[in-house]
N, C-alpha and C. Protein backbone atom coordinates (compact mmCIF):
# COMPACT_ATOMS: atom_id res chain seq x y z
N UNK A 1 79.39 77.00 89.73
CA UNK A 1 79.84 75.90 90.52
C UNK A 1 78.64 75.00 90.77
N UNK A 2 79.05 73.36 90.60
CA UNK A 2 77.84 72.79 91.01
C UNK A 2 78.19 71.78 91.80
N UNK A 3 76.97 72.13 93.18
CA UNK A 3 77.51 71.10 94.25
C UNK A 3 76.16 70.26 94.56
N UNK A 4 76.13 69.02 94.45
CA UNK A 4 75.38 67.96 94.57
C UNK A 4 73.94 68.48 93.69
N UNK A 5 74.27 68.51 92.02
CA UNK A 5 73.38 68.76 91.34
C UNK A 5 72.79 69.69 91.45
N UNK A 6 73.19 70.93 92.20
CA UNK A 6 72.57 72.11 92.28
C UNK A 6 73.86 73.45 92.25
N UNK A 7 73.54 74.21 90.86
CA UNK A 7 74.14 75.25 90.78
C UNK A 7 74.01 76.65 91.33
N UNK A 8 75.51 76.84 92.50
CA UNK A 8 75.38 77.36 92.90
C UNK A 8 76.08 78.86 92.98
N UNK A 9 75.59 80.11 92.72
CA UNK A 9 75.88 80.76 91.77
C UNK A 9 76.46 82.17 93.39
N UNK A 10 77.41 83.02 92.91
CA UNK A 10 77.89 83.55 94.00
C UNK A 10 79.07 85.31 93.29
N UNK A 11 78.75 86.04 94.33
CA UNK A 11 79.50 87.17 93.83
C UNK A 11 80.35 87.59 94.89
N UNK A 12 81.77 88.45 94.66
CA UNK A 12 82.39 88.64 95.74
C UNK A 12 82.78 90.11 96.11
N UNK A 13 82.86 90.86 96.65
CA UNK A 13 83.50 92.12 96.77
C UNK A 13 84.99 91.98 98.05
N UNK A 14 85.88 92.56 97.48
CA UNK A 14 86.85 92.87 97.96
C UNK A 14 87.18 93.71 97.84
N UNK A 15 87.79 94.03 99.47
CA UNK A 15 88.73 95.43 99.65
C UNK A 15 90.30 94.70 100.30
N UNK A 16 91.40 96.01 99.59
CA UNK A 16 92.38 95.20 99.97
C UNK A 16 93.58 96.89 100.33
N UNK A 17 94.12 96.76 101.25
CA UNK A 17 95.45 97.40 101.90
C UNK A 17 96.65 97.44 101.53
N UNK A 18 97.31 98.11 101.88
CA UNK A 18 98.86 97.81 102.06
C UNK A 18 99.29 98.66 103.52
N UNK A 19 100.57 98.39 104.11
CA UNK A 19 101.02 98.82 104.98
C UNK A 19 102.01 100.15 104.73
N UNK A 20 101.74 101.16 105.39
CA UNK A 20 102.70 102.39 105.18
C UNK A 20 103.46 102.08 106.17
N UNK A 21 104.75 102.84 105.30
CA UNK A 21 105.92 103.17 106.48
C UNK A 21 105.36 104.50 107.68
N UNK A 22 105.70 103.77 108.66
CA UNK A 22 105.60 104.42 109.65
C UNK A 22 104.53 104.10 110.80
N UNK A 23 103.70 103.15 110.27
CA UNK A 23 102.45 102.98 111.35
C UNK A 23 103.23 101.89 112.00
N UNK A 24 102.47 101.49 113.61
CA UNK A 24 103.20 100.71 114.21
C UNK A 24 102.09 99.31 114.80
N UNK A 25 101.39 99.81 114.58
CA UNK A 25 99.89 98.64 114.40
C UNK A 25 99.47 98.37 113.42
N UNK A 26 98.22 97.19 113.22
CA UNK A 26 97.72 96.36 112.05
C UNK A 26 96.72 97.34 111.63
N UNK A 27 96.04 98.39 113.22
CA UNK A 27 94.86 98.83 112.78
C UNK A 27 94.25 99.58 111.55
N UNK A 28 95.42 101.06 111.63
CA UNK A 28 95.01 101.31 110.68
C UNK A 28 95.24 100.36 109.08
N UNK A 29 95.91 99.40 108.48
CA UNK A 29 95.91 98.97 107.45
C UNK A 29 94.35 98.33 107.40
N UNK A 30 93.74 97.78 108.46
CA UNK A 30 92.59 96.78 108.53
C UNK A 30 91.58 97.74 108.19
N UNK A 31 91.89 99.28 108.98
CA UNK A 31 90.87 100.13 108.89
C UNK A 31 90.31 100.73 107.25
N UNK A 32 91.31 100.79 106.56
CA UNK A 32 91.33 101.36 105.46
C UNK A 32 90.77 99.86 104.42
N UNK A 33 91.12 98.59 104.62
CA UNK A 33 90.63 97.78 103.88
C UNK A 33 89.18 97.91 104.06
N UNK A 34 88.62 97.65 105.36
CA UNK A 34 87.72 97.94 105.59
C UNK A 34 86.73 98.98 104.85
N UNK A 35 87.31 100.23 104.96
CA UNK A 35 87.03 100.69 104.05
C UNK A 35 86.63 100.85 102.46
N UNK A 36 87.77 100.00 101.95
CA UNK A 36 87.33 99.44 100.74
C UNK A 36 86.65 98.26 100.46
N UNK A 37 86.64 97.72 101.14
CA UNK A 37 85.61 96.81 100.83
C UNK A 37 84.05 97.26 101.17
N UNK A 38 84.00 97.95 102.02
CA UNK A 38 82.44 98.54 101.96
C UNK A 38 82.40 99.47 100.75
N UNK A 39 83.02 100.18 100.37
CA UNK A 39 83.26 101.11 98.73
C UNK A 39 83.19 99.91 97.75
N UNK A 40 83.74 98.74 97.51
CA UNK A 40 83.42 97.71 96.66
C UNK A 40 81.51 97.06 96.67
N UNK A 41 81.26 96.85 97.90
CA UNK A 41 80.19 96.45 97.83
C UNK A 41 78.77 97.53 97.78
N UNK A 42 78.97 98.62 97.78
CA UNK A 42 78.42 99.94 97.07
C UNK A 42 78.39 99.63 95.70
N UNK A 43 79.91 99.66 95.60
CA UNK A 43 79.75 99.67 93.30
C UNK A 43 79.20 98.92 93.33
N UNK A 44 78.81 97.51 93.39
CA UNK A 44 78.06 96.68 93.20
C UNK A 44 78.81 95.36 92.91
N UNK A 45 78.41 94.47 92.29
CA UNK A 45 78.97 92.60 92.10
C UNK A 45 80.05 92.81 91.56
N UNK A 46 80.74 91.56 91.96
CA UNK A 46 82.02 91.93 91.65
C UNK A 46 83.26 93.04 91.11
N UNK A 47 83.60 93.68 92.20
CA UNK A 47 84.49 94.49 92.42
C UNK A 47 85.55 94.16 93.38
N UNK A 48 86.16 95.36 93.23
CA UNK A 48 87.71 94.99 94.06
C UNK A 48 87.80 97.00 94.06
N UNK A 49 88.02 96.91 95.39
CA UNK A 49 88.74 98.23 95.86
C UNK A 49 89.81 98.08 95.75
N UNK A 50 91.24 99.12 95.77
CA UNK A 50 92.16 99.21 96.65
C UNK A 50 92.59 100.08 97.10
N UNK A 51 92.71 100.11 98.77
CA UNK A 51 93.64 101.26 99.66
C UNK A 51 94.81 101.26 99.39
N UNK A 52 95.20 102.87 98.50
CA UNK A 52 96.61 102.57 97.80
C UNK A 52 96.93 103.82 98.85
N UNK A 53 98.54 104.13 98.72
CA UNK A 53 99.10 104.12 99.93
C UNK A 53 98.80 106.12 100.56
N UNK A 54 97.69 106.26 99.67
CA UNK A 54 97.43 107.79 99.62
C UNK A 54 95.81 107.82 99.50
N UNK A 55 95.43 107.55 99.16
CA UNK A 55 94.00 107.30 98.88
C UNK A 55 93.52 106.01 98.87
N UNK A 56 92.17 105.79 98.69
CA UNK A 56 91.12 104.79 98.24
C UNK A 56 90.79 104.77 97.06
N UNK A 57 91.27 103.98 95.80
CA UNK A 57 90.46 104.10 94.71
C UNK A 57 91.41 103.36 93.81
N UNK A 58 91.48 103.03 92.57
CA UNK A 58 89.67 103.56 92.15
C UNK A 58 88.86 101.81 91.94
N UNK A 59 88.14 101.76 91.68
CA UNK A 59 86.80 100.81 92.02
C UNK A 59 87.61 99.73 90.54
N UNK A 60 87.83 98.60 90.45
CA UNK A 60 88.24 97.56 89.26
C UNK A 60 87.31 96.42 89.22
N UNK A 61 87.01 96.33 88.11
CA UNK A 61 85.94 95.09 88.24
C UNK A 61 86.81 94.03 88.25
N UNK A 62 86.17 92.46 88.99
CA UNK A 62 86.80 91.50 89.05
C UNK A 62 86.09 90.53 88.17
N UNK A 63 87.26 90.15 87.18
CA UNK A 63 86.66 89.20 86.45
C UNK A 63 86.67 87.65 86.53
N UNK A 64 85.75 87.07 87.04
CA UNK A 64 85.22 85.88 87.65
C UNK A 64 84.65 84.89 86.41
């Protein structure tokens, strides 16, 4: 990306949730993204976690 003649270069990690049946708050879904996204930014540049509805995993690179 180049913004006012200067390229500016950037990486992202994401973690991402879903909601189970049965919880009755946001927390735990936030908690578990949370989770993956600190597990994404471990693997390293660009990644993508996801909290699937049993586990955390597995680690996907994002292609940018």
């Amino acid at each position: 990306m180049v913004l006012e003649n200067t390229e500016l270069r950037f990486t992202t990690s994401i973690g991402t949730s879903q909601w189970r049946p049965g919880e009755d708050t946001i927390k735990p879904v936030l908690q578990r993204a949370a989770e993956a996204f600190y597990q994404a930014k471990r693997a390293g540049r660009n990644k993508v976690v996801v909290a699937y509805a049993t586990r955390v995993g597995p680690i996907k690179q994002l292609r940018v």
